[in-house]
C-alpha atoms as a PDB file:
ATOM      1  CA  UNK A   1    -111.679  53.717 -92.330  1.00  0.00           C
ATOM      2  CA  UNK A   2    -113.347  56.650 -90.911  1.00  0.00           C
ATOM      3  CA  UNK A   3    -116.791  57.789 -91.764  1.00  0.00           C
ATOM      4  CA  UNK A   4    -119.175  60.386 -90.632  1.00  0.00           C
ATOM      5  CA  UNK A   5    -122.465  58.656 -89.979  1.00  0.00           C
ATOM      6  CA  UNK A   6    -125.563  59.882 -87.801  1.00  0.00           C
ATOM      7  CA  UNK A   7    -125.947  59.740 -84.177  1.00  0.00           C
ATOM      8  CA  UNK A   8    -128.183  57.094 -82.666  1.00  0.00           C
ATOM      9  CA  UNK A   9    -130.995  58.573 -81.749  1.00  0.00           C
ATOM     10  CA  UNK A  10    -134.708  57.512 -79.924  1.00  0.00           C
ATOM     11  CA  UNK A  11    -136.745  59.697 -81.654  1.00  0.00           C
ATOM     12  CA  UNK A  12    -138.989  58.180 -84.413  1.00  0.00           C
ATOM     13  CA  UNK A  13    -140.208  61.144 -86.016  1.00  0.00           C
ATOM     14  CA  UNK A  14    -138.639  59.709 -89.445  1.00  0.00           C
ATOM     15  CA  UNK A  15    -140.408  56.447 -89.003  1.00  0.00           C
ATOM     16  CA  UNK A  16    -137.133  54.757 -87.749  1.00  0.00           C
ATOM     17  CA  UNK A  17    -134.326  55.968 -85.662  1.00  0.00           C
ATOM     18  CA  UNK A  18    -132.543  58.634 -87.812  1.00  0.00           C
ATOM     19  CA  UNK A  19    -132.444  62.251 -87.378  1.00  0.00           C
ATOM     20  CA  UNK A  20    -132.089  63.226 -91.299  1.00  0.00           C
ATOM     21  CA  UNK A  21    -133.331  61.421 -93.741  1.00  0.00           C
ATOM     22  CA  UNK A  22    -131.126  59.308 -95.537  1.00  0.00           C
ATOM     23  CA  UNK A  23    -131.122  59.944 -99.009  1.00  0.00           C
ATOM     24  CA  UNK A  24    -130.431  63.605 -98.632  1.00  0.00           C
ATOM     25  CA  UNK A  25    -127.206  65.522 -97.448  1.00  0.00           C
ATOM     26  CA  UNK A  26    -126.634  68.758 -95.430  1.00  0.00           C
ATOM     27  CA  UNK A  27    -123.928  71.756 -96.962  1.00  0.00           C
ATOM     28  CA  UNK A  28    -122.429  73.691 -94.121  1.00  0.00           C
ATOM     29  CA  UNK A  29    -119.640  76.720 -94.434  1.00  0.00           C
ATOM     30  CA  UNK A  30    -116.470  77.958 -92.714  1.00  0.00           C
ATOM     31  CA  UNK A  31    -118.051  80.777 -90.234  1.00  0.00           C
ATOM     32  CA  UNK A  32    -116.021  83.936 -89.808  1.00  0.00           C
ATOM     33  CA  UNK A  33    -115.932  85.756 -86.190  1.00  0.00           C
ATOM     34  CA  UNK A  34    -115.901  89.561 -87.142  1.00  0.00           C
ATOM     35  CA  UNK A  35    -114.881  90.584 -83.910  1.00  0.00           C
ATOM     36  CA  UNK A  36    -112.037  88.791 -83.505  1.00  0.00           C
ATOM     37  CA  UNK A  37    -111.267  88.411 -87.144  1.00  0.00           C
ATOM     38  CA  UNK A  38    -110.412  85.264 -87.175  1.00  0.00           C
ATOM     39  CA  UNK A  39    -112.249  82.386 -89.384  1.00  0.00           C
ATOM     40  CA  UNK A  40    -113.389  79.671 -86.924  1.00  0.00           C
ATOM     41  CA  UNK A  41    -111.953  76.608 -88.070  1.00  0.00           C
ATOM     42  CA  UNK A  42    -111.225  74.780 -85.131  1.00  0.00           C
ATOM     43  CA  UNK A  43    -108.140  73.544 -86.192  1.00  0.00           C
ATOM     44  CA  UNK A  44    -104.962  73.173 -84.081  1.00  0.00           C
ATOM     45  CA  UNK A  45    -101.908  75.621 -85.069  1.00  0.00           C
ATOM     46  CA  UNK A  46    -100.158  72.321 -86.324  1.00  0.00           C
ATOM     47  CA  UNK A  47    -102.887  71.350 -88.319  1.00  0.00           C
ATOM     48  CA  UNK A  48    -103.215  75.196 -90.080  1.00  0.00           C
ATOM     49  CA  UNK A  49     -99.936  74.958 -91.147  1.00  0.00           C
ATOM     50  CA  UNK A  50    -100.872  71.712 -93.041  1.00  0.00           C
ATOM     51  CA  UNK A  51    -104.083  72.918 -94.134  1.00  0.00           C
ATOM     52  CA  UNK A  52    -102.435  75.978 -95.406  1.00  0.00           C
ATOM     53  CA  UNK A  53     -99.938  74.051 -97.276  1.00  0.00           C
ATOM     54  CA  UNK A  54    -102.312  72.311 -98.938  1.00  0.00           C
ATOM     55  CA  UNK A  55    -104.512  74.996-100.622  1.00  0.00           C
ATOM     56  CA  UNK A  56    -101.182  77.611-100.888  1.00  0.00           C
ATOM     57  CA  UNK A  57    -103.922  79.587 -98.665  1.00  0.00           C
ATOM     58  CA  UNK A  58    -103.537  81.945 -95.337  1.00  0.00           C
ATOM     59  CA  UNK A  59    -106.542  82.153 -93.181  1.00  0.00           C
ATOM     60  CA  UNK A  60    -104.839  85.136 -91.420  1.00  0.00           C
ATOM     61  CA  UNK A  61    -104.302  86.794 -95.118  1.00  0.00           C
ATOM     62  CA  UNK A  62    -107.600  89.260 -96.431  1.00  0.00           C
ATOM     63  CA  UNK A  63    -106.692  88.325 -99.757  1.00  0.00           C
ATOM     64  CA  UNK A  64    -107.596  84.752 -99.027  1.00  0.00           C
ATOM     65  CA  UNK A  65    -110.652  85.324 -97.467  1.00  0.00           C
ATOM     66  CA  UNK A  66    -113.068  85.125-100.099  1.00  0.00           C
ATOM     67  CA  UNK A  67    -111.613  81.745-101.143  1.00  0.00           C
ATOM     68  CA  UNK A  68    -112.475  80.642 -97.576  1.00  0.00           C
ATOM     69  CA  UNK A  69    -115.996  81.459 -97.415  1.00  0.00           C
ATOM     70  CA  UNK A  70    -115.861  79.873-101.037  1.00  0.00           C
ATOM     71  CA  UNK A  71    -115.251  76.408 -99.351  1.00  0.00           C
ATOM     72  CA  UNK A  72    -118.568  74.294 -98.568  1.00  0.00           C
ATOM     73  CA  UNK A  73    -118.839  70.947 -96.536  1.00  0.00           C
ATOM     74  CA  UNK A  74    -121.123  68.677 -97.739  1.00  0.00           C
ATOM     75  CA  UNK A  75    -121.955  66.065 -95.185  1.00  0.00           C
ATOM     76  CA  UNK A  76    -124.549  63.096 -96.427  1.00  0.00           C
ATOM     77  CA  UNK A  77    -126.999  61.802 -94.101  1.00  0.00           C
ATOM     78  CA  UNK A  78    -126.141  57.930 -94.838  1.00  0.00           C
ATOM     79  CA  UNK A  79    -122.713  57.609 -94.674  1.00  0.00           C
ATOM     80  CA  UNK A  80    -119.866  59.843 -95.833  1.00  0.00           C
ATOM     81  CA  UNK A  81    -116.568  58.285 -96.021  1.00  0.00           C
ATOM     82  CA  UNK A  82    -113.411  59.987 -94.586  1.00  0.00           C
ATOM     83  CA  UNK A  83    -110.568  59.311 -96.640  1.00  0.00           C
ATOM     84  CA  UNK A  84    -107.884  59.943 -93.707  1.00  0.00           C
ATOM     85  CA  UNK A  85    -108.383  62.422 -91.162  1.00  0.00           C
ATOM     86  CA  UNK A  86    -104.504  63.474 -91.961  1.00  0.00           C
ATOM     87  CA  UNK A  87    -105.921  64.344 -95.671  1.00  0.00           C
ATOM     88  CA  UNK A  88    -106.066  68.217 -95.203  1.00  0.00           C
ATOM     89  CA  UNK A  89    -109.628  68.675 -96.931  1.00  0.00           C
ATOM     90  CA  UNK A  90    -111.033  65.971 -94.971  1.00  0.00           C
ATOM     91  CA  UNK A  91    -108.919  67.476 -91.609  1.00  0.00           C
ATOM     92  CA  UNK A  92    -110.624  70.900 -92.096  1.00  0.00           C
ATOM     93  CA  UNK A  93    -113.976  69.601 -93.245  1.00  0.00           C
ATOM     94  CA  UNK A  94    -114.236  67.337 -89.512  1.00  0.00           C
ATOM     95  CA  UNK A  95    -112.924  70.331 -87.727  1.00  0.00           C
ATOM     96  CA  UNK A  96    -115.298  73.028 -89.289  1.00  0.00           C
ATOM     97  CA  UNK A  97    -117.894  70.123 -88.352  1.00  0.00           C
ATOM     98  CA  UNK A  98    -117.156  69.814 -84.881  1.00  0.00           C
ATOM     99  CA  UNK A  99    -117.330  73.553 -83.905  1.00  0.00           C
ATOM    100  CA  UNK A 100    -120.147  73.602 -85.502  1.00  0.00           C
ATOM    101  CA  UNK A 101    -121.659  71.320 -83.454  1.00  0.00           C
ATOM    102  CA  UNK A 102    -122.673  69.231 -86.626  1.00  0.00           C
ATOM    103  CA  UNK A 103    -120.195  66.242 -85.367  1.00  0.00           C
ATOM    104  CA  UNK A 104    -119.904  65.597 -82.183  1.00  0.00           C
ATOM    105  CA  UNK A 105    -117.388  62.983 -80.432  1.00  0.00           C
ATOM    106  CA  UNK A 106    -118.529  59.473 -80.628  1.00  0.00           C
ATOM    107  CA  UNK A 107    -118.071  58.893 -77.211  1.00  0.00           C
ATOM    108  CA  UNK A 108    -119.930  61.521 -75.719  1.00  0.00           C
ATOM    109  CA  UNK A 109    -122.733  60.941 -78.296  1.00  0.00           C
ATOM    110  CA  UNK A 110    -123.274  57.447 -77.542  1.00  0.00           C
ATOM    111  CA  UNK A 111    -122.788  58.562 -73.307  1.00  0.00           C
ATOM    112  CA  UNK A 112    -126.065  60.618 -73.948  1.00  0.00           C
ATOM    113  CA  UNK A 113    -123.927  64.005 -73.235  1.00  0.00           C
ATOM    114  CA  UNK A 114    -123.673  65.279 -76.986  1.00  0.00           C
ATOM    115  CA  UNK A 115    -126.900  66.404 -79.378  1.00  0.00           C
ATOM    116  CA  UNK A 116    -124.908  66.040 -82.029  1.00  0.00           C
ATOM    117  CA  UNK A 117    -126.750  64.919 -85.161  1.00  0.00           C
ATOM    118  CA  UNK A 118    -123.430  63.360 -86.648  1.00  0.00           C
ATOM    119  CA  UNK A 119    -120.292  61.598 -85.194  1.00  0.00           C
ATOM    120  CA  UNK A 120    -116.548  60.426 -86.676  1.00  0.00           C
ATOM    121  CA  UNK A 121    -117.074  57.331 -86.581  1.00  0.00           C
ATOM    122  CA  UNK A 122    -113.914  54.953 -86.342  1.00  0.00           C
ATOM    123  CA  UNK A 123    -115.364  50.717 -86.022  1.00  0.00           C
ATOM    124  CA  UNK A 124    -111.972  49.806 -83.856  1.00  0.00           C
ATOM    125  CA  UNK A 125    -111.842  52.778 -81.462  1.00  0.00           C
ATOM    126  CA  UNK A 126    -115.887  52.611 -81.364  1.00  0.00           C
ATOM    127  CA  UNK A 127    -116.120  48.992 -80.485  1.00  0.00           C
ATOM    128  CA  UNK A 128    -112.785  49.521 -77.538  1.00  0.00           C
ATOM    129  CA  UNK A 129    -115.011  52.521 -76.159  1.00  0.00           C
ATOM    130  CA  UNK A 130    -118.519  50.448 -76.391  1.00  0.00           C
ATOM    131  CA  UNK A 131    -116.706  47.314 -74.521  1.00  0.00           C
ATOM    132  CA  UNK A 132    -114.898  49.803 -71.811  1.00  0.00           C
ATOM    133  CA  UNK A 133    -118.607  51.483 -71.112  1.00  0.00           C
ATOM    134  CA  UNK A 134    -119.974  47.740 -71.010  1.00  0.00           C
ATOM    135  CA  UNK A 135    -117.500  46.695 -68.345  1.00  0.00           C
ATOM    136  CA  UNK A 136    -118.011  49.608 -66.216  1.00  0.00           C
ATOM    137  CA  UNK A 137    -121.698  49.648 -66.230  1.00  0.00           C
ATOM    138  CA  UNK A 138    -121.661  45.915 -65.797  1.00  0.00           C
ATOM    139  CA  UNK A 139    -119.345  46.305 -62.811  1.00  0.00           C
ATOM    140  CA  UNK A 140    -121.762  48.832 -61.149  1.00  0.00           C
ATOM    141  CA  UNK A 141    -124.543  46.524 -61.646  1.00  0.00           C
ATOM    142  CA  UNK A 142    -122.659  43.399 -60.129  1.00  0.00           C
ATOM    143  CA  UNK A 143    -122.081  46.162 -57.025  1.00  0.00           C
ATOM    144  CA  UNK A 144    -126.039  47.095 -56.816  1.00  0.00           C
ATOM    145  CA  UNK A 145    -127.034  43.163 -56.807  1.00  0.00           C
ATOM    146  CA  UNK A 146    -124.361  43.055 -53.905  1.00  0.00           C
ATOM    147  CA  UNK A 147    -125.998  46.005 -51.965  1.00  0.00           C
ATOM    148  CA  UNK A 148    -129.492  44.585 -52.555  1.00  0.00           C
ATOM    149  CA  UNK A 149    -128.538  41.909 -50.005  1.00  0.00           C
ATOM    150  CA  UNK A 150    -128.820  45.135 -47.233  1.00  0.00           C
ATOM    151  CA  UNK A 151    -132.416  46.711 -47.359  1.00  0.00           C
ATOM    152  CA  UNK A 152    -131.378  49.325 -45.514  1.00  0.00           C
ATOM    153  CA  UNK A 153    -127.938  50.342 -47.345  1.00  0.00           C
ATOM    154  CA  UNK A 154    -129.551  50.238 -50.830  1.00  0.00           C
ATOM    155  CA  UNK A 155    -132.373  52.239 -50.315  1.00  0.00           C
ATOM    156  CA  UNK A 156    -130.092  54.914 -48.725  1.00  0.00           C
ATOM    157  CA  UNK A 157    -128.037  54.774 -51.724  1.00  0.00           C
ATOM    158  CA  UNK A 158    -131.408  55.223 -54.148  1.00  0.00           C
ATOM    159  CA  UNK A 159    -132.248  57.640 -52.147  1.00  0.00           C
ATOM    160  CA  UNK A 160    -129.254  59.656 -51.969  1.00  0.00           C
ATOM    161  CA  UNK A 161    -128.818  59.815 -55.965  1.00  0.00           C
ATOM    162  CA  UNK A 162    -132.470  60.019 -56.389  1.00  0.00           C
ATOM    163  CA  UNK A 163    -134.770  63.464 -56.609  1.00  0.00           C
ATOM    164  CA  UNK A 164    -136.650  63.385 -53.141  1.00  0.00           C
ATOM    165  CA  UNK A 165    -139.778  63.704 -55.015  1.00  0.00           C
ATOM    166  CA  UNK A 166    -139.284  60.083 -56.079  1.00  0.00           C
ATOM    167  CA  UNK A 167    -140.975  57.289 -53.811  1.00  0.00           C
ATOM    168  CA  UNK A 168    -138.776  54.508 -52.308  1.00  0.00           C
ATOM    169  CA  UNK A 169    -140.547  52.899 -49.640  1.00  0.00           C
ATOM    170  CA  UNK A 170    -139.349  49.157 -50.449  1.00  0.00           C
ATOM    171  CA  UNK A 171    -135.879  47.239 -51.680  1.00  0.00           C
ATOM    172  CA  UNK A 172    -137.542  46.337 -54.803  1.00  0.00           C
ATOM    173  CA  UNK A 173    -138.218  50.098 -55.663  1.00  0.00           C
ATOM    174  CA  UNK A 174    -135.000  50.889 -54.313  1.00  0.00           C
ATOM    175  CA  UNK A 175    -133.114  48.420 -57.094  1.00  0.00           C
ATOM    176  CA  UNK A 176    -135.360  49.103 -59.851  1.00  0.00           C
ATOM    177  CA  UNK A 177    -134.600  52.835 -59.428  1.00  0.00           C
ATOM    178  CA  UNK A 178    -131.066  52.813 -58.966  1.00  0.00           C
ATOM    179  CA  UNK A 179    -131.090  50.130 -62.221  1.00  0.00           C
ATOM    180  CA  UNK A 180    -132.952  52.813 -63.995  1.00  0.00           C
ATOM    181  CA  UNK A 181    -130.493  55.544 -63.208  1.00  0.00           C
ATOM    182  CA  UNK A 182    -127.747  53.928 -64.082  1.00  0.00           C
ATOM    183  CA  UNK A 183    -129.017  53.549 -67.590  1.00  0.00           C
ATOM    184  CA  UNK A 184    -129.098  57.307 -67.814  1.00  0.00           C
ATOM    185  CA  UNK A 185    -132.666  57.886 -67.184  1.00  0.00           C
ATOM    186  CA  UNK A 186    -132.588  60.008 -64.869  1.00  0.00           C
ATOM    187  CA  UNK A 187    -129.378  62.265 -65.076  1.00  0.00           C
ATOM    188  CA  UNK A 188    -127.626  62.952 -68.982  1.00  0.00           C
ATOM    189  CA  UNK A 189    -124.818  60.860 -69.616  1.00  0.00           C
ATOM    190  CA  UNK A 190    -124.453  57.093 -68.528  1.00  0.00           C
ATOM    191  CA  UNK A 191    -120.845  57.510 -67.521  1.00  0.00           C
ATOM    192  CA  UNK A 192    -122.019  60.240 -65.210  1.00  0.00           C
ATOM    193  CA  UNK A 193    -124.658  58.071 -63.565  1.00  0.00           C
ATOM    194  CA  UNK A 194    -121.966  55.078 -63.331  1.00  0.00           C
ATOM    195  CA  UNK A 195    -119.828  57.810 -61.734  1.00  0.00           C
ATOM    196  CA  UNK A 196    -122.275  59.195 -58.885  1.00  0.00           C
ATOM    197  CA  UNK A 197    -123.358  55.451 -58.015  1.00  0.00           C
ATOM    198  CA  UNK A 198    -120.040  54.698 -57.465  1.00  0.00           C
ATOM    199  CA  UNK A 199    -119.409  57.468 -55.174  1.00  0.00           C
ATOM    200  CA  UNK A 200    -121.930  57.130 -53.301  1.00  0.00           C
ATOM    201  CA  UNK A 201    -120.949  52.868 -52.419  1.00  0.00           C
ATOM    202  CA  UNK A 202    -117.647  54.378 -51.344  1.00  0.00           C
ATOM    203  CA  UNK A 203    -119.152  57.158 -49.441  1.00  0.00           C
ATOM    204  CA  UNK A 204    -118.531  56.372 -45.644  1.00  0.00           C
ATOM    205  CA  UNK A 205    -122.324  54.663 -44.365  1.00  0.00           C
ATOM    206  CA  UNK A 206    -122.642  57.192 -41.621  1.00  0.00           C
ATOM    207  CA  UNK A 207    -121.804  60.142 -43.652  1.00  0.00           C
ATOM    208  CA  UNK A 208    -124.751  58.135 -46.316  1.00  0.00           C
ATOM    209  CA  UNK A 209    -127.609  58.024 -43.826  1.00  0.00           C
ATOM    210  CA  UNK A 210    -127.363  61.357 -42.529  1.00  0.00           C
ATOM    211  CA  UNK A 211    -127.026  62.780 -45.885  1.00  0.00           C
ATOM    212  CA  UNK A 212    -130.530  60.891 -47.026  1.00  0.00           C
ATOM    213  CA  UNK A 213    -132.136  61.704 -43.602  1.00  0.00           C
ATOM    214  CA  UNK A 214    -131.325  65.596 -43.969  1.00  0.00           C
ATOM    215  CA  UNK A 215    -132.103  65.730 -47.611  1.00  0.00           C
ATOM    216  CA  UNK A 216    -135.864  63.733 -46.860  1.00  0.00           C
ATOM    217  CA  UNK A 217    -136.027  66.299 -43.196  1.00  0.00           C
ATOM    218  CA  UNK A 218    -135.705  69.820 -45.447  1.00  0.00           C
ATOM    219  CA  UNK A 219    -137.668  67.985 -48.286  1.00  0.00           C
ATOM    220  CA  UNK A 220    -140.999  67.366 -45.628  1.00  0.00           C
ATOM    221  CA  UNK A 221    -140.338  70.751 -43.892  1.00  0.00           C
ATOM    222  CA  UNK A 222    -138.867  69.628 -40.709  1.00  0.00           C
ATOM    223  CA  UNK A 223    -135.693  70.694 -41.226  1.00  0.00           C
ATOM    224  CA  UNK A 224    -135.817  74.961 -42.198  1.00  0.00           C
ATOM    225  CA  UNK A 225    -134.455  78.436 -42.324  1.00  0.00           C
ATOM    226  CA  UNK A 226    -134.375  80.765 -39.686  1.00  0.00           C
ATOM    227  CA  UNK A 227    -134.483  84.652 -39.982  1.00  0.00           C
ATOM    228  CA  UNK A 228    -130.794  84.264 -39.421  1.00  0.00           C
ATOM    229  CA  UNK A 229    -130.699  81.751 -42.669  1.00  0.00           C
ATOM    230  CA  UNK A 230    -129.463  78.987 -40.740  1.00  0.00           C
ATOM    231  CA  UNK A 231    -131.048  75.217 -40.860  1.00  0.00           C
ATOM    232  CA  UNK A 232    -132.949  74.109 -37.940  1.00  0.00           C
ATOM    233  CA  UNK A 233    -135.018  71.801 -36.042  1.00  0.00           C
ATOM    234  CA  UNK A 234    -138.072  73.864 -35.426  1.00  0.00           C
ATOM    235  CA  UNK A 235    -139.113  71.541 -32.586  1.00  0.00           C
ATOM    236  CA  UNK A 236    -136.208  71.893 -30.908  1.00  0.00           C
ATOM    237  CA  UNK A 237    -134.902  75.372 -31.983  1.00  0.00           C
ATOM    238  CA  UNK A 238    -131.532  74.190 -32.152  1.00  0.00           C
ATOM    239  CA  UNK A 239    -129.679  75.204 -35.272  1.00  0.00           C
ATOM    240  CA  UNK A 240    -127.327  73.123 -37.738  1.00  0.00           C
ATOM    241  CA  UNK A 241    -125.790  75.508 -39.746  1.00  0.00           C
ATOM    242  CA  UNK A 242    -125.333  77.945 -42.816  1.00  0.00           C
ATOM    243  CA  UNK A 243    -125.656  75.325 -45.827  1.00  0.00           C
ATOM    244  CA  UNK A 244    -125.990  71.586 -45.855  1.00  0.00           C
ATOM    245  CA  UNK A 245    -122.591  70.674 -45.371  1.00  0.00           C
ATOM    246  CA  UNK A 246    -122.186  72.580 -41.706  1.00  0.00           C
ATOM    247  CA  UNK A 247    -125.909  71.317 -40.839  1.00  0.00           C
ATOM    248  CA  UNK A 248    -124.649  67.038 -41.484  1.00  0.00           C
ATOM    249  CA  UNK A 249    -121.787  67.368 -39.933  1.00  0.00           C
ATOM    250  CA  UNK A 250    -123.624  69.244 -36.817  1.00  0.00           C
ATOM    251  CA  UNK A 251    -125.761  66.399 -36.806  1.00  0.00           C
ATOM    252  CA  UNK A 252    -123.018  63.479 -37.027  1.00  0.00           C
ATOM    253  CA  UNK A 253    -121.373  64.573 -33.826  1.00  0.00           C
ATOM    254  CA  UNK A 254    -122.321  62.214 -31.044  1.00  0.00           C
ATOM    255  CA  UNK A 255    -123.141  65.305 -28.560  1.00  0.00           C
ATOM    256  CA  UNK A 256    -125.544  66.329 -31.041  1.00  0.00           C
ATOM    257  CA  UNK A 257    -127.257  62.517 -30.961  1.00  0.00           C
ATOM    258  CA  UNK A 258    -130.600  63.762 -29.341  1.00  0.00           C
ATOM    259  CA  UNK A 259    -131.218  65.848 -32.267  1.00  0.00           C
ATOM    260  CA  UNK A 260    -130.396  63.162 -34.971  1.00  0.00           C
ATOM    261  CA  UNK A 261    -132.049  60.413 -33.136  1.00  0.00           C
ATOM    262  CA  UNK A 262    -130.927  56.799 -33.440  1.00  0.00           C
ATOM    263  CA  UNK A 263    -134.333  55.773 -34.981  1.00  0.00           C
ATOM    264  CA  UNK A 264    -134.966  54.131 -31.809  1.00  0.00           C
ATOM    265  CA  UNK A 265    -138.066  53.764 -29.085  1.00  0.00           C
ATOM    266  CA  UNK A 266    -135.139  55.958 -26.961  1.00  0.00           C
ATOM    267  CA  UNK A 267    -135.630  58.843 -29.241  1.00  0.00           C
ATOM    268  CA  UNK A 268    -135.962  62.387 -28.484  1.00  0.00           C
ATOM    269  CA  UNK A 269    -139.919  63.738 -29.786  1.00  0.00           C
ATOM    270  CA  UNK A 270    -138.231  66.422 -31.981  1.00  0.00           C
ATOM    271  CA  UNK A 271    -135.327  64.093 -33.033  1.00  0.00           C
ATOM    272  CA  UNK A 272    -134.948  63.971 -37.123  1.00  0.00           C
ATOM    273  CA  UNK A 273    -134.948  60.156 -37.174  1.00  0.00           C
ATOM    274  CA  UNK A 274    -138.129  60.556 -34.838  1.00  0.00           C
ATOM    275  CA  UNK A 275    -140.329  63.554 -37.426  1.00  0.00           C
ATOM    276  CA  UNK A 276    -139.078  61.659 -40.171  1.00  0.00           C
ATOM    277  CA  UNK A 277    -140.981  58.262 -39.161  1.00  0.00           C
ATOM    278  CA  UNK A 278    -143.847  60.099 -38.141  1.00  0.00           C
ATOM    279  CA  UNK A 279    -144.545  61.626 -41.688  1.00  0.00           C
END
């Protein structure tokens, strides 16, 4: 069975984590878009014709609409019961809901992408979508303890997902960030976080360490803007390019090596790699 129950939530303002306090319910109505003239029900055209059927009603008819904006939706903060989401009352009551933005989907709600204070909640499909997010997220952590085992890789990859405001100066910071961040701490959404870690292991490793030594290089001001808008190497004068993208390829090209730098004692003064280990 199908139920409309509230969305988890962290918040303890109600002593425990609820957003509404249980023994109360919330009454919500059909809303009616003047401009368009058209009641926003959020129903498909398939499912009007059913819900139509049902109450002998037209939404499209102006006789009709005062019965419309007759029709409330009572929603109770414990747990309302959905007697079949094919039952027309209950079909336009979760619609109405949704665009609303009283019910969200389950998914996205439990993802930490939806503010909805409700969700449709449906035990099989719920448990199949908690298990699927479970495996992914467990096989991007069995990837980051494989990574760990390179000091050098992993913190690249913290610090390419990472704000450059956030410290990484050893492996340990480097996996206890990226752990963090894949729990959704730092972006919304853990799918999304699962999504950009993964990326970023299949991103080519030269194409990685450039990327992190440009983004650190602009963040600590040796990398700028000229008058002509262009990034540059202001010890050097040499310029990389209109936007990020021209500027790390610029600097991938082996002719362009001296201003990259290899990170070694055969460095170039004004080399990136160079500035970069001096700061």
């Amino acid at each position: 069975m199908q139920k409309i129950k509230q969305a988890p939530t962290t918040s303890k303002k109600l002593g425990h984590a609820l957003r509404r306090f249980e023994q109360t319910s919330s009454s919500y109505e059909m809303m009616y878009d003047v401009s368009r003239k058209k009641w926003r029900h959020g129903l498909t055209e398939d499912e009007v014709k059913v819900v139509e059927k049902y109450y002998s009603r037209k939404f499209e008819n102006p006789d009709d609409r005062e019965f419309w904006s007759g029709l409330s939706f009572e929603v109770r903060h414990d747990i309302d019961p959905i007697e079949s989401i094919q039952h027309p009352p209950d079909l336009l009551k979760v619609r109405v809901l949704q665009v609303l933005g009283v019910v969200g989907d389950a998914i996205s709600i439990l993802e930490g992408e939806s503010t909805a204070d409700f969700m449709l909640s449906d035990n099989v499909k719920e448990t199949a979508m908690k298990a699927s997010v479970y495996e992914k997220r467990d096989e991007a952590i069995s990837k980051l303890i494989a990574i760990k085992k390179s000091k050098k890789y992993c913190m690249a990859v913290a610090k390419y997902l990472l704000p450059t405001t956030v410290r990484i100066d050893t492996l340990d910071d480097a996996y206890t960030k990226i752990r963090e961040y894949l729990d959704g701490n730092v972006i919304k959404g853990k799918n999304e976080a699962i999504r950009k870690f993964n990326e970023a292991c299949e991103m080519d490793k030269t194409l990685l360490y450039v990327t992190v030594d440009f983004n650190s290089a602009l963040h600590k001001n040796i990398i700028r803007k000229n008058a002509s808008n262009k990034f540059y190497n202001p010890m050097s004068g040499t310029e990389f390019g209109k936007n990020g993208q021209e500027a790390i390829s610029f600097l991938m090209q082996p002719s362009n090596q001296d201003e990259l730098g290899t990170g070694g004692v055969g460095d170039k003064d004004y080399s990136i790699r160079v500035q970069l280990k001096n700061r």
